[in-house]
Protein backbone atom coordinates (compact mmCIF):
# COMPACT_ATOMS: atom_id res chain seq x y z
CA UNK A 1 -0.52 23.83 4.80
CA UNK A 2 -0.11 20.19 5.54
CA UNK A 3 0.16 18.00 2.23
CA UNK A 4 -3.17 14.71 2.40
CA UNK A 5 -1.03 11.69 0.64
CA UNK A 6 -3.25 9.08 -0.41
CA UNK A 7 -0.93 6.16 -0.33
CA UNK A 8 -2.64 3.36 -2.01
CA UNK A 9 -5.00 4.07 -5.00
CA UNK A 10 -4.80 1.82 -8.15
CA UNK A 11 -5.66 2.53 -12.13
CA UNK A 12 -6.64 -0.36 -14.52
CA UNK A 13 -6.09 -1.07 -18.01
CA UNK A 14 -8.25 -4.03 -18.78
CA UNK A 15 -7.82 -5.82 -22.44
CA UNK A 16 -4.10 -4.71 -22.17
CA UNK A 17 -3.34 -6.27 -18.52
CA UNK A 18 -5.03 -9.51 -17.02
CA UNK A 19 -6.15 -8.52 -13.09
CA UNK A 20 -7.25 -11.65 -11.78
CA UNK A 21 -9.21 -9.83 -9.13
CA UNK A 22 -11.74 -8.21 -11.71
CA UNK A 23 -12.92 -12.11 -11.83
CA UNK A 24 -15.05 -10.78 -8.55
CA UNK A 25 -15.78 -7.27 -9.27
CA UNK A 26 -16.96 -7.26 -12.38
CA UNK A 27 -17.91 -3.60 -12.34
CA UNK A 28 -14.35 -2.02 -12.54
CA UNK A 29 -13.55 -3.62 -15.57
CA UNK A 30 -13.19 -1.10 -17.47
CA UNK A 31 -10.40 1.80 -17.79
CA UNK A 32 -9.96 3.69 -14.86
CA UNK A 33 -7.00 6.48 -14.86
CA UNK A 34 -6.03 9.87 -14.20
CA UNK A 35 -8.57 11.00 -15.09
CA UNK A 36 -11.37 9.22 -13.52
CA UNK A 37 -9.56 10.15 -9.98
CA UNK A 38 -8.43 13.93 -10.77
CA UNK A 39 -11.96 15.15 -9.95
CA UNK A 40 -11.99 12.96 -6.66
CA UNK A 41 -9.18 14.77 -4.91
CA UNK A 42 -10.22 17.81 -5.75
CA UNK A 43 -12.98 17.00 -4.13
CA UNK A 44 -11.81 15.75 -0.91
CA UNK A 45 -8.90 18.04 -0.52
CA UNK A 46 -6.18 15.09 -0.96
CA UNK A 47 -3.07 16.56 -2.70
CA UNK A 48 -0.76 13.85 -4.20
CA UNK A 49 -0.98 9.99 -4.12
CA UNK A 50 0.72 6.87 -4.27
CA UNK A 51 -0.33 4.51 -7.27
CA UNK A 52 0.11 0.71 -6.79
CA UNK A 53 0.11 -2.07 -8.80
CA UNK A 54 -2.79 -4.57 -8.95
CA UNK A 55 -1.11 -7.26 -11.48
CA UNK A 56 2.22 -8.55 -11.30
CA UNK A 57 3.28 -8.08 -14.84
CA UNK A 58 5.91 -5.43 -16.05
CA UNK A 59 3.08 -3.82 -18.14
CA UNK A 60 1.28 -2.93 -15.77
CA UNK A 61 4.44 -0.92 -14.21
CA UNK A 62 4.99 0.72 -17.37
CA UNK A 63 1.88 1.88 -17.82
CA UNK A 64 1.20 3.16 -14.07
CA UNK A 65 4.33 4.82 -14.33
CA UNK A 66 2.74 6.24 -17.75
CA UNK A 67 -0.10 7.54 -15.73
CA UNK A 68 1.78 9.73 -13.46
CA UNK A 69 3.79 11.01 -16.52
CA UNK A 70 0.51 12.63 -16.89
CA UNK A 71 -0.54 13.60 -13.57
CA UNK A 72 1.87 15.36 -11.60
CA UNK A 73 -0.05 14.71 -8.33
CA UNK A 74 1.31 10.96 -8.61
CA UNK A 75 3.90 11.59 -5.93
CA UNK A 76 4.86 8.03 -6.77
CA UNK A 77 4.00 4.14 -8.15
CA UNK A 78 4.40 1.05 -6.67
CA UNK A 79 5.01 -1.17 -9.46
CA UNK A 80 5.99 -4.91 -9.94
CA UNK A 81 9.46 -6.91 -10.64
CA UNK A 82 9.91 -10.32 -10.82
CA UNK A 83 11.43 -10.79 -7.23
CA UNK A 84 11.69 -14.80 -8.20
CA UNK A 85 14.43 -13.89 -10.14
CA UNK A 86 17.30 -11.56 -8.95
CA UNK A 87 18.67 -11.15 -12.11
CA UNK A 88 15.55 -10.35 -13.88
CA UNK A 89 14.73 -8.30 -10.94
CA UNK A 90 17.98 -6.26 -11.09
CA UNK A 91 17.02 -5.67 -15.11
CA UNK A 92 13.56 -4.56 -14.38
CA UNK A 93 15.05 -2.07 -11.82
CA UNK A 94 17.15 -0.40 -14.01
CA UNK A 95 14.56 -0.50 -16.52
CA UNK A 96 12.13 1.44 -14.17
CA UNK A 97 14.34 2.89 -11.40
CA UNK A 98 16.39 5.31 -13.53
CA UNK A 99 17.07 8.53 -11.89
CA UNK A 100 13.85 11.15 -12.06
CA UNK A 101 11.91 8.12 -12.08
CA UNK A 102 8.34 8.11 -9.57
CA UNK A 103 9.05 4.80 -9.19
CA UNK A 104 9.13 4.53 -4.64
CA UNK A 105 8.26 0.97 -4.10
CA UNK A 106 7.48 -2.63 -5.47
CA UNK A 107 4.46 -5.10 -4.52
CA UNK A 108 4.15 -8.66 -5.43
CA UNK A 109 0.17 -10.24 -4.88
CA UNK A 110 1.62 -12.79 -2.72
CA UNK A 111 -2.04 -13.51 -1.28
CA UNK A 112 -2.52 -15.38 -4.99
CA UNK A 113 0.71 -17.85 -4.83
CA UNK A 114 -0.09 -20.86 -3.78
CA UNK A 115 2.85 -21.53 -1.46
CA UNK A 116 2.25 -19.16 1.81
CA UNK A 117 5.79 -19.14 2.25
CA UNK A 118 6.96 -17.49 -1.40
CA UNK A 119 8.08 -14.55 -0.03
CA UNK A 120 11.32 -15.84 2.07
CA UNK A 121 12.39 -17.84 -0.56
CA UNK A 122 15.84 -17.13 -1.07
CA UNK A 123 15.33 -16.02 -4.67
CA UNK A 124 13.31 -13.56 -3.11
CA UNK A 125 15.10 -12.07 -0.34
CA UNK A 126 17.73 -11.58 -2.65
CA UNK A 127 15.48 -9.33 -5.14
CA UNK A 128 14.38 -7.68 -1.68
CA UNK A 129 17.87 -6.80 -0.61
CA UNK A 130 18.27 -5.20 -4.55
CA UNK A 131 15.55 -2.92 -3.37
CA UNK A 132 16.62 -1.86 -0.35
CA UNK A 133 20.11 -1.29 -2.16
CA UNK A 134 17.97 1.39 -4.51
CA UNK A 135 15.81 3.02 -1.81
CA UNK A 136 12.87 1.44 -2.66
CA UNK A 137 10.24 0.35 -0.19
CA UNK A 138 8.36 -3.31 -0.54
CA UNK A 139 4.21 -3.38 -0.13
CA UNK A 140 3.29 -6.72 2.10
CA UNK A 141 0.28 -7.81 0.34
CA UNK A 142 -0.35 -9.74 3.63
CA UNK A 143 -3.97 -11.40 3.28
CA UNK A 144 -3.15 -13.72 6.23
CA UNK A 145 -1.65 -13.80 9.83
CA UNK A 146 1.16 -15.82 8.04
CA UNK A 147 2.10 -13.50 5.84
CA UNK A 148 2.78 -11.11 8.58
CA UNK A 149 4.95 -13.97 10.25
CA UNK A 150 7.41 -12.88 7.39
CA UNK A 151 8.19 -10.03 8.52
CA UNK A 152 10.37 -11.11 10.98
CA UNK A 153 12.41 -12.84 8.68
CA UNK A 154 12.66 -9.50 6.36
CA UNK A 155 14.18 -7.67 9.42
CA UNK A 156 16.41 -10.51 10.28
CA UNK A 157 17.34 -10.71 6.11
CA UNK A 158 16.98 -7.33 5.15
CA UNK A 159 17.27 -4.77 7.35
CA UNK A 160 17.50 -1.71 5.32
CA UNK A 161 13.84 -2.86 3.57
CA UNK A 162 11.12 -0.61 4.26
CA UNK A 163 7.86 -2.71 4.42
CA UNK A 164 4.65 -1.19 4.25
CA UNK A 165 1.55 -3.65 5.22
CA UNK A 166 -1.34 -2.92 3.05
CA UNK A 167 -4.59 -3.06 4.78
CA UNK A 168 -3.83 -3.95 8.07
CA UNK A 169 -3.32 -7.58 6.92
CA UNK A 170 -6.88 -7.94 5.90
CA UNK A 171 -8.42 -9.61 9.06
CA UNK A 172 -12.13 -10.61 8.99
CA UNK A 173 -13.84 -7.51 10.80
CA UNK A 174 -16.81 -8.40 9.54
CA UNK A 175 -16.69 -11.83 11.76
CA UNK A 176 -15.16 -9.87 14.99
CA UNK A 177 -11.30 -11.76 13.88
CA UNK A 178 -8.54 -10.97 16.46
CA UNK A 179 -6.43 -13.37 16.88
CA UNK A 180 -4.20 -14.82 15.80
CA UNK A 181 -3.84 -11.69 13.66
CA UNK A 182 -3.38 -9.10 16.26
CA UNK A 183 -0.69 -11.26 17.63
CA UNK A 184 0.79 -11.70 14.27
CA UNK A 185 0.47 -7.39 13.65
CA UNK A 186 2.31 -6.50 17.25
CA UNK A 187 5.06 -8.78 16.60
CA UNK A 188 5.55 -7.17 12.95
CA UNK A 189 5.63 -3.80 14.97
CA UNK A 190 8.89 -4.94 15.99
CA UNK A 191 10.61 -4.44 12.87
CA UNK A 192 11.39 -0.61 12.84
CA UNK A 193 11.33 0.11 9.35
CA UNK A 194 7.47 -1.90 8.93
CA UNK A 195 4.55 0.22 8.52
CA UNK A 196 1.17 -0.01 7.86
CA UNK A 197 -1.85 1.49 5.67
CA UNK A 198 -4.98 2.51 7.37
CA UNK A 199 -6.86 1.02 4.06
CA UNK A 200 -9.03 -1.50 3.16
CA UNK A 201 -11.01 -2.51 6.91
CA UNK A 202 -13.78 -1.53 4.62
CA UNK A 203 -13.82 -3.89 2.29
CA UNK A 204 -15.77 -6.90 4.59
CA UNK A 205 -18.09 -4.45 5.91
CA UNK A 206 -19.15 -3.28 2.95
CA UNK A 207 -18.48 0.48 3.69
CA UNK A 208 -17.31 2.65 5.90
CA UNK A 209 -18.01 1.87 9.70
CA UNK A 210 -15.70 3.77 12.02
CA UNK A 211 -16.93 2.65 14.98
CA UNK A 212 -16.14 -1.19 13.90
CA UNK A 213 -12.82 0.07 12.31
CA UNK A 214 -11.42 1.60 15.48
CA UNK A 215 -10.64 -1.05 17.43
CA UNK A 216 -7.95 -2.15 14.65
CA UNK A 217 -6.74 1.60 14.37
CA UNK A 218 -6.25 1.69 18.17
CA UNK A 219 -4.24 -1.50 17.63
CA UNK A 220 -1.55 -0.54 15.28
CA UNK A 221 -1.19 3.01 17.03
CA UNK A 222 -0.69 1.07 19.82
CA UNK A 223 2.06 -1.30 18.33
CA UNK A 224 3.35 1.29 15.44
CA UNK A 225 3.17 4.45 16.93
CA UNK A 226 1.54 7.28 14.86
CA UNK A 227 4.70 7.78 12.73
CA UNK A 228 4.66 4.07 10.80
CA UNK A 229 0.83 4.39 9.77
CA UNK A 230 -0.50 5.71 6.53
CA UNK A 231 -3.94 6.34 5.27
CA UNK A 232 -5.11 5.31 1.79
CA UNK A 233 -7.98 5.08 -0.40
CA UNK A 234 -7.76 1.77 -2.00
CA UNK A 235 -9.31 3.48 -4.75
CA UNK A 236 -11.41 2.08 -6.63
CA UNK A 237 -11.68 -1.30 -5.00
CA UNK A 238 -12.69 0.17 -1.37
CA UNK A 239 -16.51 1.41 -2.14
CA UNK A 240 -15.83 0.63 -5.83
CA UNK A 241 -16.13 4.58 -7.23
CA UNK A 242 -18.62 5.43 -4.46
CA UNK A 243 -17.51 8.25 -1.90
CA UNK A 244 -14.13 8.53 -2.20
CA UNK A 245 -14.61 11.54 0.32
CA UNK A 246 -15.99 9.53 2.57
CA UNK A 247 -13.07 6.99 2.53
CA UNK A 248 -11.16 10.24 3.64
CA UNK A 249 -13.65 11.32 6.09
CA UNK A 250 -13.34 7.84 7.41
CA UNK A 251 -9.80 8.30 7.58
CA UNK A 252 -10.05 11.11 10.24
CA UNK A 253 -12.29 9.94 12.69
CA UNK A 254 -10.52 6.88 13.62
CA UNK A 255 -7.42 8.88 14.31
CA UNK A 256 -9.19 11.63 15.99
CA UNK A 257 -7.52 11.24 19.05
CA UNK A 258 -4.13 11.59 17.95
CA UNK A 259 -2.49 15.25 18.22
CA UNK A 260 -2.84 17.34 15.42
CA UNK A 261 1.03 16.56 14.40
CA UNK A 262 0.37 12.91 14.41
CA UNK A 263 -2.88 13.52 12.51
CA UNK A 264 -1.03 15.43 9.70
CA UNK A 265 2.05 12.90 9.61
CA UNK A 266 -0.49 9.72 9.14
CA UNK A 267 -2.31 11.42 6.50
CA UNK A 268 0.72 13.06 4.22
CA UNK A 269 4.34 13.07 5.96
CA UNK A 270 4.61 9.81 6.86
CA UNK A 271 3.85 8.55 3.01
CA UNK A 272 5.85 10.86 1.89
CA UNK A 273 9.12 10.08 4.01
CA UNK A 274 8.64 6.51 4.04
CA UNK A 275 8.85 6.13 0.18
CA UNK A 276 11.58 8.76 0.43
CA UNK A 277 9.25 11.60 -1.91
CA UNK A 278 10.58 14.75 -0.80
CA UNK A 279 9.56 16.85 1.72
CA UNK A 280 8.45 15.62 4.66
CA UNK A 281 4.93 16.98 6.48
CA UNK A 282 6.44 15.47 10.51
């Protein structure tokens, strides 16, 4: 039976970490964990997940990685080192990254620093290069066409990095936005070890809307190929607790058209090989 990954939920801790985002949704302050997502997959039939980090403070880490101490359907967390700081970085790492750890990946919100260029700083790239030395994988928070400019320098930098775009990049659905983003995406394709998350195109809309979502989906099949796309949740930011099935069910139809092998790698075996969990649904 072929394993559903969801690669990209979150849990929040609120009163122990500061999430700047809450600022604008209000209505997830409050603890959301295991728990609160358990009953959720059951429901839609998704098997393990991917947790990521929503702050960029070592708490949070520790305590997502805390989470899936308690939840063995946490394939894996994406948690959060201080990449300004190799040194620090390389700490953190051994802190977290011990062996029989779920830590897979790292993330850094890089749509909240104020320089759009943070991420190929040199202090950076060589944080980046400590991950790729420890076979972790690096989320692209990439909230602008900019961002995804980057990524050529990451394959020039650091080759060995797997990057994984969350949510397409974020481009303005809502207003009909295609360029310069889908200029931006295609040359990103061109880094072999880049993927991308089929998450988030909901978020503008205000719900799910596959028929506005496909055109996006057709582009990064087209540039990525069905083996370097994931589907995730976003959980609980996309609908904000409200039909997590549907996010799933969402999921599907936009990537109808792919072969039932391609289908079953985007939802499960591509998560799970990219951030190097196991076995591998191909």
């Amino acid at each position: 039976m072929p394993v559903i990954v969801d690669a990209h939920h979150h849990f929040l801790a609120p009163g122990r970490i500061d999430y700047p985002f809450l600022r604008f949704l209000p209505d997830l302050a409050r603890p959301l964990g295991s728990d609160d997502l358990e009953p959720l997959l059951r429901d839609a039939g998704v098997d393990r997940t991917i947790c990521v980090q929503a702050a960029d403070a070592l708490e949070e880490t520790a305590f997502l990685l805390e989470q899936a101490a308690r939840a063995d359907w946490v394939a894996g967390v994406v948690g959060w080192v201080p990449l300004a700081d190799p040194d620090a970085t390389a700490r953190a790492l051994e802190r977290f990254a011990a062996p029989g750890s779920r830590l897979c990946g790292i993330r850094h919100l890089i749509h909240d620093e104020p320089d759009p260029d943070w991420l190929v700083q040199e202090p950076v790239l060589a944080s980046l290069a400590r991950l790729a030395a420890a076979g972790l994988a690096f989320d692209l928070s990439a909230f602008s066409p900019r961002h995804l400019e980057h990524v050529v320098t990451l394959a020039e930098r650091v080759p060995d990095l797997d990057v994984v775009i969350c949510h397409f990049g974020m481009p303005r659905i809502d207003l009909g936005e295609w360029e310069p983003w889908a200029s931006r995406f295609a040359e990103a394709a061109g880094h072999p070890r880049c993927h991308v998350k089929i998450s988030g195109l909901d978020l503008f809309l205000g719900g799910c809307d596959a028929a506005r979502i496909q055109p996006y989906v057709d582009h990064a099949l087209a540039c990525f190929g069905p083996r370097r796309l994931l589907w995730a949740s976003n959980w609980p930011v996309s609908l904000q607790l409200r039909g997590y099935r549907e996010l799933l069910e969402t999921g599907r139809a936009v990537i109808a058209a792919c072969s039932e092998a391609e289908r079953t790698a985007i939802l499960g075996g591509n998560a799970l090989r990219v951030y190097r969990l196991g076995r591998a649904e191909s």
